[in-house]
C-alpha atoms as a PDB file:
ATOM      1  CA  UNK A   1      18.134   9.741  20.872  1.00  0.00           C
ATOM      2  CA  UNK A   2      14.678   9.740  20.585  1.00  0.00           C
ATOM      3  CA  UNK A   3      13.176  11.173  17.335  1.00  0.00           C
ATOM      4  CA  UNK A   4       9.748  12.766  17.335  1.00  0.00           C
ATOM      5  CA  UNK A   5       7.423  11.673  15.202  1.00  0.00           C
ATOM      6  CA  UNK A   6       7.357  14.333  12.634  1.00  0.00           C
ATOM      7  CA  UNK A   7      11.081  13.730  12.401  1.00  0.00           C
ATOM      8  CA  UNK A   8      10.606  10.298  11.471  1.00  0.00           C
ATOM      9  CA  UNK A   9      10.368  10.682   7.897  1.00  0.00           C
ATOM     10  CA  UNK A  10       9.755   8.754   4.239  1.00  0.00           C
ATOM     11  CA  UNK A  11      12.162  10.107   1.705  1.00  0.00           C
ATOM     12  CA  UNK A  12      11.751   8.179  -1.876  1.00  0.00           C
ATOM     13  CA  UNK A  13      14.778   9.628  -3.909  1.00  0.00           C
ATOM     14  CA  UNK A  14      15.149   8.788  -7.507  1.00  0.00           C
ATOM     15  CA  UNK A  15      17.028  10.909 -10.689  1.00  0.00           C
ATOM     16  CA  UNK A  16      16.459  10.107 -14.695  1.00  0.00           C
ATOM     17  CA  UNK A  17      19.644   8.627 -15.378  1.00  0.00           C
ATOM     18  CA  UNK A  18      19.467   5.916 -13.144  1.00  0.00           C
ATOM     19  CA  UNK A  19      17.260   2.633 -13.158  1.00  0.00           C
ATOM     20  CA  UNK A  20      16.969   2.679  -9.286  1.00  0.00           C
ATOM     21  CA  UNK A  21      15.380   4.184  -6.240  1.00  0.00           C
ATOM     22  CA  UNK A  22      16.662   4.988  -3.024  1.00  0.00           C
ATOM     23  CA  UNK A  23      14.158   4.846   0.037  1.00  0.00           C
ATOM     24  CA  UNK A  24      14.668   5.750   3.185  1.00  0.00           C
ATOM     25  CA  UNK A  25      12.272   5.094   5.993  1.00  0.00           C
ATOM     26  CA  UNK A  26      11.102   5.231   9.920  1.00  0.00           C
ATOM     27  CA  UNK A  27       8.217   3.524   9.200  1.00  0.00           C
ATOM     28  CA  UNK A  28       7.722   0.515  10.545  1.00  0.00           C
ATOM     29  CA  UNK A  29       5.368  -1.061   8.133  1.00  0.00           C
ATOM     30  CA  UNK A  30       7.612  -0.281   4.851  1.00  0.00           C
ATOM     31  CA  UNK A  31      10.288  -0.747   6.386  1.00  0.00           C
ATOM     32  CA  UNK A  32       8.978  -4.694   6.776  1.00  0.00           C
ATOM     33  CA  UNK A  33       7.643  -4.513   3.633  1.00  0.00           C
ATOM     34  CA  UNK A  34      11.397  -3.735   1.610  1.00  0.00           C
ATOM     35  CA  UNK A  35      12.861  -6.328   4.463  1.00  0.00           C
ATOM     36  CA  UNK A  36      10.567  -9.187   2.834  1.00  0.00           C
ATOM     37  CA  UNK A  37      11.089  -7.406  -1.053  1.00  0.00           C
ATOM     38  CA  UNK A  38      15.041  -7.317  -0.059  1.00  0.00           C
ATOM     39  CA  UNK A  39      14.914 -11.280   0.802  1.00  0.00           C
ATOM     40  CA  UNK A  40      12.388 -12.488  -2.209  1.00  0.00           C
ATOM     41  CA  UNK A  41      14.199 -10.212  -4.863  1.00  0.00           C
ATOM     42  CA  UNK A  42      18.248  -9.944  -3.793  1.00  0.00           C
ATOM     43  CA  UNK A  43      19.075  -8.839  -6.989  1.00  0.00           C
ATOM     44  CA  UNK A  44      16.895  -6.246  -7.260  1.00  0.00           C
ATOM     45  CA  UNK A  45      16.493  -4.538  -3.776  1.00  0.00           C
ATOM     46  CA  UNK A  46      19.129  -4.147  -1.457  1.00  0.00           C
ATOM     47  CA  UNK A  47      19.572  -2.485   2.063  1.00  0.00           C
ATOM     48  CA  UNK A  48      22.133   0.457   1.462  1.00  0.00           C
ATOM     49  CA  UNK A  49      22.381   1.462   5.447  1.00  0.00           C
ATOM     50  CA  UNK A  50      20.655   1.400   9.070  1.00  0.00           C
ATOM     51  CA  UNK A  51      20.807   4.475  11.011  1.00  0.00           C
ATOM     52  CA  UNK A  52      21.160   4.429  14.936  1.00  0.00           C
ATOM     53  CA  UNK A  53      17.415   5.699  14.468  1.00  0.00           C
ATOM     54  CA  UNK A  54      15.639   2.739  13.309  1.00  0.00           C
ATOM     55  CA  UNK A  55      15.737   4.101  10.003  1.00  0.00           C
ATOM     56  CA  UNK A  56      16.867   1.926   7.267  1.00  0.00           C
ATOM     57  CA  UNK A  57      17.275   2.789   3.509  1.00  0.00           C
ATOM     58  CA  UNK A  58      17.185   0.351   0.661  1.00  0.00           C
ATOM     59  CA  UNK A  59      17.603   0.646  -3.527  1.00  0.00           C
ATOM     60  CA  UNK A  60      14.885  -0.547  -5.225  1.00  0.00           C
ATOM     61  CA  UNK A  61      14.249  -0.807  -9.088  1.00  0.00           C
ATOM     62  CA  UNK A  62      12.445   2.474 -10.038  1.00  0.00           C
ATOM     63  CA  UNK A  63       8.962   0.964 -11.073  1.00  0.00           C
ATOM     64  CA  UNK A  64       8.671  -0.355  -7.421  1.00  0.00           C
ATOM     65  CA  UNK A  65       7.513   3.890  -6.812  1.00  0.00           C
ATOM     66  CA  UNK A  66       4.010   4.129  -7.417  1.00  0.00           C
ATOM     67  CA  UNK A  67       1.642   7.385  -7.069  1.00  0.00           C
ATOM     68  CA  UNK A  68      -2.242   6.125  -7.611  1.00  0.00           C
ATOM     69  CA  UNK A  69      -5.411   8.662  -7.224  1.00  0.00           C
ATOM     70  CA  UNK A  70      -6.954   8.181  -3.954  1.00  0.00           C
ATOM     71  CA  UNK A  71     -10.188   5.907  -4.035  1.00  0.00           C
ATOM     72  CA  UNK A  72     -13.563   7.343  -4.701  1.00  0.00           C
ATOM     73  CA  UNK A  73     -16.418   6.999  -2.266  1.00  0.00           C
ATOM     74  CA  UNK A  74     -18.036   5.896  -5.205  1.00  0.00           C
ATOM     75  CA  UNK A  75     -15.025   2.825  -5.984  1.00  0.00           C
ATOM     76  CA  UNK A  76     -15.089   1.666  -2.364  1.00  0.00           C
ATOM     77  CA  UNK A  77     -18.441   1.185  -2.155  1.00  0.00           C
ATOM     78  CA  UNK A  78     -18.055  -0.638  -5.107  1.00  0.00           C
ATOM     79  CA  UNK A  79     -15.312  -3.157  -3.903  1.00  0.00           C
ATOM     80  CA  UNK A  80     -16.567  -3.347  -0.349  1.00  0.00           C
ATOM     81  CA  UNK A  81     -20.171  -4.711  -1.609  1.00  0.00           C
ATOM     82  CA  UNK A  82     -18.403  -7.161  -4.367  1.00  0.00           C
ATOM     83  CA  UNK A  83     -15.894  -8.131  -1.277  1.00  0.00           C
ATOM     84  CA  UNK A  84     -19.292  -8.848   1.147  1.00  0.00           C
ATOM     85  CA  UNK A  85     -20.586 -10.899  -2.247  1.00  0.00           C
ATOM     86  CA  UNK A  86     -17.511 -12.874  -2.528  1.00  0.00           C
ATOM     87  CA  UNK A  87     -17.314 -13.640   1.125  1.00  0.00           C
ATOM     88  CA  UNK A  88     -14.034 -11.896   1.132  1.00  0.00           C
ATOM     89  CA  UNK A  89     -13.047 -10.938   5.026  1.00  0.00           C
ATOM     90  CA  UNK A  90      -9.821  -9.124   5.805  1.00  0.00           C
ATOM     91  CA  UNK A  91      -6.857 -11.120   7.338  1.00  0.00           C
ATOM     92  CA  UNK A  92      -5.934 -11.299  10.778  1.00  0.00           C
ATOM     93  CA  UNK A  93      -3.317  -9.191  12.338  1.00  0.00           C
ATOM     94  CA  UNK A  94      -1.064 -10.921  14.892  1.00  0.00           C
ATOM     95  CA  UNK A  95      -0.923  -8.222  17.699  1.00  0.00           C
ATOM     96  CA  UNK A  96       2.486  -7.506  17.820  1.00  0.00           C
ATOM     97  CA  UNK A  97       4.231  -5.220  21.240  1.00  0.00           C
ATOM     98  CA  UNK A  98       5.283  -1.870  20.476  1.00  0.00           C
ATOM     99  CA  UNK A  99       9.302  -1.580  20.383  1.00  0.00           C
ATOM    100  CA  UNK A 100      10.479   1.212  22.363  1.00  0.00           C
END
């Protein structure tokens, strides 16, 4: 079954009593990112379950979950000129197919 996309949620799930964080994801991106976290750090972050989705879920330490204030125009233009100073150029992306 095909979920829509608004269905295809991010659900970071955490109480005070415990040192860990669950995660559960659709998205493709994170779910790379706590893939590569999961093999670098065993001990810390694990895969809890897969869903018939594509969803996965993992536990990760609690100060993994981050909430920052959005950049300012003001900040960006800031680090984009000290980037173009530096000679700093984004990577390349490998274009990857789209899974069905």
């Amino acid at each position: 079954m095909e979920l829509l996309r608004i269905e295809q949620e991010t659900i970071v799930l955490f109480n005070e009593a415990e040192a860990t964080a669950s995660v559960y994801t659709h998205n493709r991106k994170l779910r790379e990112k706590l893939e590569r976290m999961a093999r670098k750090f065993p001990d810390k972050v694990a895969l809890e379950r897969r869903s018939q989705a594509g969803a996965v879920s993992y536990l990760v330490p609690k100060s993994c979950v981050s909430i920052r204030e959005p950049y300012s125009d003001e900040r960006r233009a800031a680090d984009r000129e000290r980037a173009l100073n530096a000679n700093v150029r984004p990577p390349t992306r490998s274009k990857r197919p789209k899974t069905e």
